[in-house]
PDB file of N, CA and C in Angstrom:
ATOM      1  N   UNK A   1      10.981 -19.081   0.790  1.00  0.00           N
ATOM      2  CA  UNK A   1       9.758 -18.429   0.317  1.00  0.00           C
ATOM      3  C   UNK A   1      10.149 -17.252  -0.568  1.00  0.00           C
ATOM      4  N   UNK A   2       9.038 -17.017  -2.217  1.00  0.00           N
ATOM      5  CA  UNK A   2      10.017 -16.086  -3.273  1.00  0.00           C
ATOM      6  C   UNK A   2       9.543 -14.967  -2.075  1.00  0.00           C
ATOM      7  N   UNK A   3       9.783 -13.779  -2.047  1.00  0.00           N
ATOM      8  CA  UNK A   3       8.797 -12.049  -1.770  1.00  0.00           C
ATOM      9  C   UNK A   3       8.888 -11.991  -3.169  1.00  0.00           C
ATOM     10  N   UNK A   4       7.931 -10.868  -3.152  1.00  0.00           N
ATOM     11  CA  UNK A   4       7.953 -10.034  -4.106  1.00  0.00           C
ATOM     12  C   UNK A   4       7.590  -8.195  -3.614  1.00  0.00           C
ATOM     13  N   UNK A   5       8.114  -7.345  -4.586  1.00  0.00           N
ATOM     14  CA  UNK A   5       8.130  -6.217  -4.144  1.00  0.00           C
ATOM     15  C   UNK A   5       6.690  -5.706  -5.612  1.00  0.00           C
ATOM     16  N   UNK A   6       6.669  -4.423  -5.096  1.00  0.00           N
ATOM     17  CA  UNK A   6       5.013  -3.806  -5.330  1.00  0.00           C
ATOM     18  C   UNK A   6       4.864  -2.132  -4.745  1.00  0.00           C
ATOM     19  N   UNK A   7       5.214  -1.486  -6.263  1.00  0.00           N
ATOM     20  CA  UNK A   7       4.965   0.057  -6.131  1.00  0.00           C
ATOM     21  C   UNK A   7       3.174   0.325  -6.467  1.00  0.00           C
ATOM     22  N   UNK A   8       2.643   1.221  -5.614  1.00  0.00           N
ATOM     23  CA  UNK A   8       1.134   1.260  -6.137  1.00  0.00           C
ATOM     24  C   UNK A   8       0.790   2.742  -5.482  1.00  0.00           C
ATOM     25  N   UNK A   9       0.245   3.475  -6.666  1.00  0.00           N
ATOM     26  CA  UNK A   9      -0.530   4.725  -6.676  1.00  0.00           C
ATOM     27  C   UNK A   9      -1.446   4.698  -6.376  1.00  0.00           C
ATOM     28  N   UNK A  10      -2.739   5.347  -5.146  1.00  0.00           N
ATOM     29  CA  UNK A  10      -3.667   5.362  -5.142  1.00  0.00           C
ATOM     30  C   UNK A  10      -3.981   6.821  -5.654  1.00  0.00           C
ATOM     31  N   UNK A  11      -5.472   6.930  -6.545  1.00  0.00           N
ATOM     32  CA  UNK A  11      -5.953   8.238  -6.461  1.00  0.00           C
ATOM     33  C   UNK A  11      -7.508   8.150  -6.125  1.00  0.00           C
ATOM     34  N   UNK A  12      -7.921   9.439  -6.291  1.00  0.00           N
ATOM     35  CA  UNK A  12      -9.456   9.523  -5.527  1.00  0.00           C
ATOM     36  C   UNK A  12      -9.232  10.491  -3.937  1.00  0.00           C
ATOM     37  N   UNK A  13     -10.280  10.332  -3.423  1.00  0.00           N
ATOM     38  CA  UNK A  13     -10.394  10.776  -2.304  1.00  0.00           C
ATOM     39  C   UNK A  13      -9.544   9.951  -1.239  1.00  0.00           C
ATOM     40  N   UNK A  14      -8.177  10.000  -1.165  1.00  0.00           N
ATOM     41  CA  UNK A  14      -7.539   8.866  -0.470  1.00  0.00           C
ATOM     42  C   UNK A  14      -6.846   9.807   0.707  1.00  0.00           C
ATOM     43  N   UNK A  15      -6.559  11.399   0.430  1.00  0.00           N
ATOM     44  CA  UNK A  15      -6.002  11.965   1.755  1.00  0.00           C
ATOM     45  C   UNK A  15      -6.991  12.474   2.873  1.00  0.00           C
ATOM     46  N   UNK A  16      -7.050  12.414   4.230  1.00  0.00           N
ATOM     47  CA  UNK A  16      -8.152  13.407   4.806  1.00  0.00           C
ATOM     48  C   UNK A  16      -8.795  12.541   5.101  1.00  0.00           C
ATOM     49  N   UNK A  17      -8.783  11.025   4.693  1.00  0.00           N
ATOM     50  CA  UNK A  17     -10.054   9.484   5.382  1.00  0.00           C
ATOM     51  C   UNK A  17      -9.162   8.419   5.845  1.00  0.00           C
ATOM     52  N   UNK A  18      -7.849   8.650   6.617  1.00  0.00           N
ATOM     53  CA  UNK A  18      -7.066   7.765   6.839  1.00  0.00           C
ATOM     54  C   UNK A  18      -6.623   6.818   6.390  1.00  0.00           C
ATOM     55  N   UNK A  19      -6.434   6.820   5.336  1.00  0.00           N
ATOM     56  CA  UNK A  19      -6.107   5.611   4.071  1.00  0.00           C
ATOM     57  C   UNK A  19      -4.324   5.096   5.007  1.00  0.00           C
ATOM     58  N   UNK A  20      -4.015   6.135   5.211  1.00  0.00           N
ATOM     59  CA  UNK A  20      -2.537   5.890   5.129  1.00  0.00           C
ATOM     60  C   UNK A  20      -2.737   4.824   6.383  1.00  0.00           C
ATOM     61  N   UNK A  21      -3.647   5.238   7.292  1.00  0.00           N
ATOM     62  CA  UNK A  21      -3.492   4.120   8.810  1.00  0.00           C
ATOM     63  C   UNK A  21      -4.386   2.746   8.305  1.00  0.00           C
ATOM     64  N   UNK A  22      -5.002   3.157   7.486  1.00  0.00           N
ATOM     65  CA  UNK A  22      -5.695   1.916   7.096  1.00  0.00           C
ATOM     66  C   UNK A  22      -4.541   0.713   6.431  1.00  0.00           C
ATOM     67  N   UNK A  23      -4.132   1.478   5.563  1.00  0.00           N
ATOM     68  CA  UNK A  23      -3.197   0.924   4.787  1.00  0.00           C
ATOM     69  C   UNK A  23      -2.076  -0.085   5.436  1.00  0.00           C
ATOM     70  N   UNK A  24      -1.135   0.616   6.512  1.00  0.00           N
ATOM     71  CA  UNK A  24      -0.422   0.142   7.429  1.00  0.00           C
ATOM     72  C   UNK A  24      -1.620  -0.809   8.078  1.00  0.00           C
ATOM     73  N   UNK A  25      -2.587  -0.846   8.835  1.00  0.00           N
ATOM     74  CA  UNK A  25      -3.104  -1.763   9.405  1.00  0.00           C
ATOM     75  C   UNK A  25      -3.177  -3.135   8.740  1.00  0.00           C
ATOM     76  N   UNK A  26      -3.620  -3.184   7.972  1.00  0.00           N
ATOM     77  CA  UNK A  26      -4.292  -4.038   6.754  1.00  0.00           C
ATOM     78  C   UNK A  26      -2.752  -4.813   6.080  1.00  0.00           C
ATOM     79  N   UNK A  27      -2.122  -4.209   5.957  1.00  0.00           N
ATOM     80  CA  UNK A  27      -0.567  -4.345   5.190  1.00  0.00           C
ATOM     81  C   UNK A  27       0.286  -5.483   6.308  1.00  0.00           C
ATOM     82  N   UNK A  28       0.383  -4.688   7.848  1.00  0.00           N
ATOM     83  CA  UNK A  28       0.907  -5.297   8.999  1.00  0.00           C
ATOM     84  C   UNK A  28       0.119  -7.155   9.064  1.00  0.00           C
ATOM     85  N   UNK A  29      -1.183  -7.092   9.140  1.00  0.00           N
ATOM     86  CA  UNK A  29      -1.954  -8.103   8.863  1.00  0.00           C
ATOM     87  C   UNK A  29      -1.681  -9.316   7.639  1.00  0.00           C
ATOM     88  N   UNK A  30      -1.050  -8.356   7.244  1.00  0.00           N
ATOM     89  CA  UNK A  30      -1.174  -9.675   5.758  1.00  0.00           C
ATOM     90  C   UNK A  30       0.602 -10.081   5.912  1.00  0.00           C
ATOM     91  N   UNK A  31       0.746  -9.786   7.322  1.00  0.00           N
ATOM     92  CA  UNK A  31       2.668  -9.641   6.983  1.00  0.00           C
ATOM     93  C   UNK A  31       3.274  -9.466   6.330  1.00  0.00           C
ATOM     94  N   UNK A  32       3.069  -8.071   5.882  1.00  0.00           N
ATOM     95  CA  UNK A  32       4.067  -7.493   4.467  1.00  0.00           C
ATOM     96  C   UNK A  32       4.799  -6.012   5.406  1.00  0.00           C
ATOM     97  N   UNK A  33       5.664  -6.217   4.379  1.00  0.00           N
ATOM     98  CA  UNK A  33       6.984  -4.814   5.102  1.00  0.00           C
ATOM     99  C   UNK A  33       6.455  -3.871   3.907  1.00  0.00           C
ATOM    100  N   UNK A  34       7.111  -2.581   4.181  1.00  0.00           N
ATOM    101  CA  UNK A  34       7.123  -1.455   3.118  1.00  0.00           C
ATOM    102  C   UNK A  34       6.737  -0.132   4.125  1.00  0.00           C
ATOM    103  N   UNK A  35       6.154   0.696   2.852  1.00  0.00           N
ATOM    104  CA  UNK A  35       5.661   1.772   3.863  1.00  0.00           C
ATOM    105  C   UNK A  35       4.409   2.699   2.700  1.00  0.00           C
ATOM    106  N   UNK A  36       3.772   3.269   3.590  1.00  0.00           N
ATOM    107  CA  UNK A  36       2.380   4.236   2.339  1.00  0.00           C
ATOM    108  C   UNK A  36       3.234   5.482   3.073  1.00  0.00           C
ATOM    109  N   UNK A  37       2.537   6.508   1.810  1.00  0.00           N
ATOM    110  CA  UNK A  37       2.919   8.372   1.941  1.00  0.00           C
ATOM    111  C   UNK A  37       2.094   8.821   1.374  1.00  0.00           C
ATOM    112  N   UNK A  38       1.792  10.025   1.736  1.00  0.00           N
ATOM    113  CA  UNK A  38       0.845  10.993   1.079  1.00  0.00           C
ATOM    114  C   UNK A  38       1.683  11.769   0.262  1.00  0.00           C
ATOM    115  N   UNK A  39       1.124  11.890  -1.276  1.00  0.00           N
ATOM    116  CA  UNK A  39       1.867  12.786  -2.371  1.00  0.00           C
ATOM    117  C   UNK A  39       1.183  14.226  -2.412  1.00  0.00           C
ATOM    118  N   UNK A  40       2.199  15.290  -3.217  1.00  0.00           N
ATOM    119  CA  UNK A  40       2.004  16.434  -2.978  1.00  0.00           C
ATOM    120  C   UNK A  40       0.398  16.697  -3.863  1.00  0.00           C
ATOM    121  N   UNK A  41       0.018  15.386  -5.125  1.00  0.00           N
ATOM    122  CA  UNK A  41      -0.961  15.673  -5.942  1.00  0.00           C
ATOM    123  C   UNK A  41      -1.958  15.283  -5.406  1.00  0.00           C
ATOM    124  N   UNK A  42      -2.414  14.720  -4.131  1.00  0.00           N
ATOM    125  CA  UNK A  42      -3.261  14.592  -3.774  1.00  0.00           C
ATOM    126  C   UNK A  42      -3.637  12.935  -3.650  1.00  0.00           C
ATOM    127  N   UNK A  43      -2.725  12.078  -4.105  1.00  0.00           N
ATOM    128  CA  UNK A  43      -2.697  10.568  -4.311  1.00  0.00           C
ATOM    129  C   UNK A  43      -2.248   9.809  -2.890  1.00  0.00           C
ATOM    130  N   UNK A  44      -1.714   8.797  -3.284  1.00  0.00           N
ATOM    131  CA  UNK A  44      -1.165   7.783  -2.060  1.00  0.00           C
ATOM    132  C   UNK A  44      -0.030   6.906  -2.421  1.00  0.00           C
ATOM    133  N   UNK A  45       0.991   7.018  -2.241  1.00  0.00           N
ATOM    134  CA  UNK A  45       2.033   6.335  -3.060  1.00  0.00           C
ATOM    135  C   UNK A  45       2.272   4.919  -1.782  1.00  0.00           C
ATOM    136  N   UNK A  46       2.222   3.612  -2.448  1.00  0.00           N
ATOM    137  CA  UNK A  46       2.508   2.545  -1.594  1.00  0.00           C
ATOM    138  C   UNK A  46       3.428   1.441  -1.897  1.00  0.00           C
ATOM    139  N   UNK A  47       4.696   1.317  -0.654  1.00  0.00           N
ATOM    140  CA  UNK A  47       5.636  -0.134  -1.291  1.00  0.00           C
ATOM    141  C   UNK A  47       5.197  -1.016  -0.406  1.00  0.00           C
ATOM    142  N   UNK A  48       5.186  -2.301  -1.177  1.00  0.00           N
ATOM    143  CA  UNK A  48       4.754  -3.271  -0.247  1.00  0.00           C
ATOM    144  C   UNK A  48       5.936  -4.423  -1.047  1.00  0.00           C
ATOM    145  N   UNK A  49       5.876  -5.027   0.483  1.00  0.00           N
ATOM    146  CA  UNK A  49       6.968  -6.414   0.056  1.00  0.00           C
ATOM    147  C   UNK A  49       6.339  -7.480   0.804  1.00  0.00           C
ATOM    148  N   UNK A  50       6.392  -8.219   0.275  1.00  0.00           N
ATOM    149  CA  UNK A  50       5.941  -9.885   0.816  1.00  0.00           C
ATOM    150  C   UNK A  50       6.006 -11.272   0.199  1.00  0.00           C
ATOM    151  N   UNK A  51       4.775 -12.361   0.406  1.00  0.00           N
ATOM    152  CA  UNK A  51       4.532 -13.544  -0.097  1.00  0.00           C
ATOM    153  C   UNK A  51       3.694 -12.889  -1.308  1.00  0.00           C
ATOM    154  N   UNK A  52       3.851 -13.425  -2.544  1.00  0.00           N
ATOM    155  CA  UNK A  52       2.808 -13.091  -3.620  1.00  0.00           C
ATOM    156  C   UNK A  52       1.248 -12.462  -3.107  1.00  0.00           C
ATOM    157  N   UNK A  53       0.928 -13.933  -2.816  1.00  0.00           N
ATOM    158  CA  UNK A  53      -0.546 -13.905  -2.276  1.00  0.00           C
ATOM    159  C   UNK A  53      -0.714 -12.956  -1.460  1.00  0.00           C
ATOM    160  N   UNK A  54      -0.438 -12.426  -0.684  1.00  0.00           N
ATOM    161  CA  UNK A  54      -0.243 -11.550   0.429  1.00  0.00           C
ATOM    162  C   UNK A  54      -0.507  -9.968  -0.480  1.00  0.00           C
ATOM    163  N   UNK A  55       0.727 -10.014  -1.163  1.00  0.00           N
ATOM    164  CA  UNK A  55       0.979  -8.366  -1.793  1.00  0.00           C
ATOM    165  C   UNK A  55      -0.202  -8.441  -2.783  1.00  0.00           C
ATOM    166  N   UNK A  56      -0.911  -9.559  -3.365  1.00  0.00           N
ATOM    167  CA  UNK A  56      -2.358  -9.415  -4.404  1.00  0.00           C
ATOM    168  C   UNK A  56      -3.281  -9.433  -3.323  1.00  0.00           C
ATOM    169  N   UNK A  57      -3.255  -9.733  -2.188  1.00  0.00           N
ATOM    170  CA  UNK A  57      -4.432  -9.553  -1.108  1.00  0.00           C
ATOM    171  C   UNK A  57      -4.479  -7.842  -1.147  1.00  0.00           C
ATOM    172  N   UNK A  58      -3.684  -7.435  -0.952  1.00  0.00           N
ATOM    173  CA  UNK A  58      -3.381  -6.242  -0.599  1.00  0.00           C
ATOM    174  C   UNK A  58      -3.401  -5.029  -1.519  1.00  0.00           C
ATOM    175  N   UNK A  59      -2.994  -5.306  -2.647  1.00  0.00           N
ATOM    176  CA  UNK A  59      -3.556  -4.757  -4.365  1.00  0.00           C
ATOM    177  C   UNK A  59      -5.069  -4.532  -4.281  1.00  0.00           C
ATOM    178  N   UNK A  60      -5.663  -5.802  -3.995  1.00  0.00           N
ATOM    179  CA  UNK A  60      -6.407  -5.884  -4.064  1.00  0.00           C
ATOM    180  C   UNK A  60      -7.544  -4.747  -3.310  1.00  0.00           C
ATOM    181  N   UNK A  61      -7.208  -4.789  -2.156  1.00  0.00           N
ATOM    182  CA  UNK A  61      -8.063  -4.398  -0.893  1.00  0.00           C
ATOM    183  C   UNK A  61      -7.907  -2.933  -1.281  1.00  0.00           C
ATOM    184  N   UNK A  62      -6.837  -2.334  -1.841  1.00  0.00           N
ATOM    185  CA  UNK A  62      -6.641  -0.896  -1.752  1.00  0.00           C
ATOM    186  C   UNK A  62      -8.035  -0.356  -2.833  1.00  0.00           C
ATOM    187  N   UNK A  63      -8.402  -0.949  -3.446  1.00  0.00           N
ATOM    188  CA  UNK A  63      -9.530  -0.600  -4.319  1.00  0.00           C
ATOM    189  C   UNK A  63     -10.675  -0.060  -2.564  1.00  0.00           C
ATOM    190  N   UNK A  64     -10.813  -0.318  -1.796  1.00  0.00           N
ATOM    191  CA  UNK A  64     -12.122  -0.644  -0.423  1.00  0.00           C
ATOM    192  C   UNK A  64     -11.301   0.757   0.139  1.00  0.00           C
ATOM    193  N   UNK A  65     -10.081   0.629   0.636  1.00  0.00           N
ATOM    194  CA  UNK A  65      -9.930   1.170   1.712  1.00  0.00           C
ATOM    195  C   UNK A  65     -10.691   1.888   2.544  1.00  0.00           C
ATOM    196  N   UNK A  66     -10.743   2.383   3.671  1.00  0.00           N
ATOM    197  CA  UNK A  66     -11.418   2.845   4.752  1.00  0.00           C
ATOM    198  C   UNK A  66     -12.610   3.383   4.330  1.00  0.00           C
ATOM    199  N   UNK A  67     -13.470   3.928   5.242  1.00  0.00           N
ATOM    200  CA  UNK A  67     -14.855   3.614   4.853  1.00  0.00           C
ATOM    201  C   UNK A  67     -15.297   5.062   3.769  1.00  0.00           C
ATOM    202  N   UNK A  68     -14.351   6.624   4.356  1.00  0.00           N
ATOM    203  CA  UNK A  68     -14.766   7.686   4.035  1.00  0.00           C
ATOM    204  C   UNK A  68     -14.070   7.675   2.782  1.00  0.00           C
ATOM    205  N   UNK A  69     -13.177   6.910   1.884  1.00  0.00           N
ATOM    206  CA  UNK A  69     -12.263   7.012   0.840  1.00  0.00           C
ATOM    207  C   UNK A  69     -13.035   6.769  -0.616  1.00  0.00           C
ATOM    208  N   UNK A  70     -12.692   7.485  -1.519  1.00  0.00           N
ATOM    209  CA  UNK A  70     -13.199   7.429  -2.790  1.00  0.00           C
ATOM    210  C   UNK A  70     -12.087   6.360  -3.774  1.00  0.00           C
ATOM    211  N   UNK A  71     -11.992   5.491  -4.061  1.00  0.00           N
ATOM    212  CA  UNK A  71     -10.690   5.120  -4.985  1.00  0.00           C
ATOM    213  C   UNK A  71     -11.041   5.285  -6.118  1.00  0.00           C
ATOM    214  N   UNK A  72     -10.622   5.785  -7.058  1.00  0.00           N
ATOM    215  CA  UNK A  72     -10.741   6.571  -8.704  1.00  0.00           C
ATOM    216  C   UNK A  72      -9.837   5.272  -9.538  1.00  0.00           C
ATOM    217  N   UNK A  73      -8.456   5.121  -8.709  1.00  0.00           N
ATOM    218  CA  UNK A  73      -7.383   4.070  -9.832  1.00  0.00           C
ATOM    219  C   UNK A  73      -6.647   3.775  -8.569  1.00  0.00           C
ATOM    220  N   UNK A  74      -5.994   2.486  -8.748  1.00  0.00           N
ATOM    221  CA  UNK A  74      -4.591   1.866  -8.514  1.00  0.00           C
ATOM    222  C   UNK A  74      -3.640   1.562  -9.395  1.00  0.00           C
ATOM    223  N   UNK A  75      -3.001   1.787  -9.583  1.00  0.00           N
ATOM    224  CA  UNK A  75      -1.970   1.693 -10.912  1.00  0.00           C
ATOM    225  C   UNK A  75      -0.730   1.205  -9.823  1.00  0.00           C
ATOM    226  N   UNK A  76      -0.157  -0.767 -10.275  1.00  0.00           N
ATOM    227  CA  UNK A  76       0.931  -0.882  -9.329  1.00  0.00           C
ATOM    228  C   UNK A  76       2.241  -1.300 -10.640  1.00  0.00           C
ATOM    229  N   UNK A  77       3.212  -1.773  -9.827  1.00  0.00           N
ATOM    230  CA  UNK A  77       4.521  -1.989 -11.071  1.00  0.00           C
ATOM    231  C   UNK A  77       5.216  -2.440  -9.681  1.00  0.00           C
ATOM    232  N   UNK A  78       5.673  -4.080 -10.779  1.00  0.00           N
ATOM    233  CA  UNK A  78       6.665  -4.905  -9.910  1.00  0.00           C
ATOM    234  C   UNK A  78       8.098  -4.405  -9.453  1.00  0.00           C
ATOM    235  N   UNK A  79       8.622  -4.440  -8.780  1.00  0.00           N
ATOM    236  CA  UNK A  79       9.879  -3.723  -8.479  1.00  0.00           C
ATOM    237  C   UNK A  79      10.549  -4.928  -7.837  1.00  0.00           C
ATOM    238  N   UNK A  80      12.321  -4.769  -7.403  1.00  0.00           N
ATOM    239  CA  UNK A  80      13.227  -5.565  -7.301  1.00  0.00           C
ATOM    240  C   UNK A  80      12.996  -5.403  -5.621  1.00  0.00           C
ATOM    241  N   UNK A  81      12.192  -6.684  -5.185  1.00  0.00           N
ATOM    242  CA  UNK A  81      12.673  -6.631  -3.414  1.00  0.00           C
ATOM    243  C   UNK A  81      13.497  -5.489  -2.595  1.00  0.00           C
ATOM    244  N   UNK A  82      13.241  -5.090  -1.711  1.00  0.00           N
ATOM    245  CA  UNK A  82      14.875  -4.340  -1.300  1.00  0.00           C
ATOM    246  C   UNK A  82      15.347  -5.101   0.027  1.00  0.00           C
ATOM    247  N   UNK A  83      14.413  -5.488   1.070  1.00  0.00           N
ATOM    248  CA  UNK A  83      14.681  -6.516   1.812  1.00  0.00           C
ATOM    249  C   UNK A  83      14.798  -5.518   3.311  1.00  0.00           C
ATOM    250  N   UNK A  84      15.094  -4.749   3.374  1.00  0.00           N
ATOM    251  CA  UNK A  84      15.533  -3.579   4.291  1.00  0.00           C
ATOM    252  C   UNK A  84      14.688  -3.459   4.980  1.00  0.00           C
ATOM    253  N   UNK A  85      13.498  -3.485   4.960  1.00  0.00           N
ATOM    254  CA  UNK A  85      11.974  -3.294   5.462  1.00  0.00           C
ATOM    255  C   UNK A  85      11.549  -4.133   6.741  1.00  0.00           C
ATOM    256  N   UNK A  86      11.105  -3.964   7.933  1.00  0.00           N
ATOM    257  CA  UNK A  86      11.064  -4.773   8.502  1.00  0.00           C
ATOM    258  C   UNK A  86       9.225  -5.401   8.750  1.00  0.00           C
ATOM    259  N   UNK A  87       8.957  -3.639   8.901  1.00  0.00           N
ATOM    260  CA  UNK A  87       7.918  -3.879   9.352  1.00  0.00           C
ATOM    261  C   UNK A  87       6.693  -2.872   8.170  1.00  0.00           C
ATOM    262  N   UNK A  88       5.470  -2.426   8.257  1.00  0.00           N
ATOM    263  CA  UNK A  88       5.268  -1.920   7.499  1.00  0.00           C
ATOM    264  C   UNK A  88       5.026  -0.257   7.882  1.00  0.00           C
ATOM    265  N   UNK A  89       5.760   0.965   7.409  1.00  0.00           N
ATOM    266  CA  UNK A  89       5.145   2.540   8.260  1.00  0.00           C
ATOM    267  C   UNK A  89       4.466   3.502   7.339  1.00  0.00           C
ATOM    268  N   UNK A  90       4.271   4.401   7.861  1.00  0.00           N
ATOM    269  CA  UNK A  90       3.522   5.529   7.583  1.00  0.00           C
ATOM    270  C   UNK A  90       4.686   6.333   7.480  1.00  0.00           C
ATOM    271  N   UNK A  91       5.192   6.859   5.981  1.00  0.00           N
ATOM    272  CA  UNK A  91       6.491   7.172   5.647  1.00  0.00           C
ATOM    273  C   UNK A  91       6.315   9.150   5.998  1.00  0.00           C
ATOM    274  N   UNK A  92       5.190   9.086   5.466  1.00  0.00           N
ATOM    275  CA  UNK A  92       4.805  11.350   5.170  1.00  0.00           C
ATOM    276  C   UNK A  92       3.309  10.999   4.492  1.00  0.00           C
TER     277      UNK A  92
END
C-alpha cells in the first residue's frame, strides 16, 4: 500500500476550541500517523501520513473541525513519508 505524507496549516479561530484533540481524534480514525501543534501565530500546524484517501479525508475535514472553530485557510504541501510515526499525537 503507497502512504503518502501531508504538511497542513490551519488558520482562523483554531486555538482555544480544541482543534488539536479533534484533530488527533478524527486523524486516529482514518488510521493515519503524524502529529498537530499549536503555532506561536495563532495557527495549527499538521503532519499526517497514510493511505491517499485517508490523508484527503482528512484535508478535507480540517475545513469543519470542532464545533467552536472558525477555519479562515488550509494551505497543505506533499512531503517525503518519514515512516517513524506510529500513531497519531498532540505534539505542543
Amino acid at each position: 500500500m503507497d502512504r503518502i505524507a501531508v504538511r497542513a496549516r490551519i488558520t482562523g479561530r483554531v486555538q482555544g476550541v480544541a482543534y488539536r484533540a479533534w484533530t488527533r481524534a478524527r486523524a486516529r480514525a482514518l488510521g493515519l500517523s503524524g502529529w498537530v501543534k499549536n503555532c506561536d501565530d495563532g495557527s495549527v500546524l499538521a503532519w499526517f501520513e497514510g493511505d491517499p484517501e485517508a490523508v484527503q479525508t482528512m484535508l478535507d475535514a480540517l475545513w469543519d473541525g470542532p464545533g467552536a472553530a472558525i477555519v479562515t485557510d488550509v494551505r497543505s504541501e506533499e512531503a517525503r513519508p518519514q515512516g517513524r510515526f506510529r500513531t497519531f499525537e498532540i505534539t505542543g
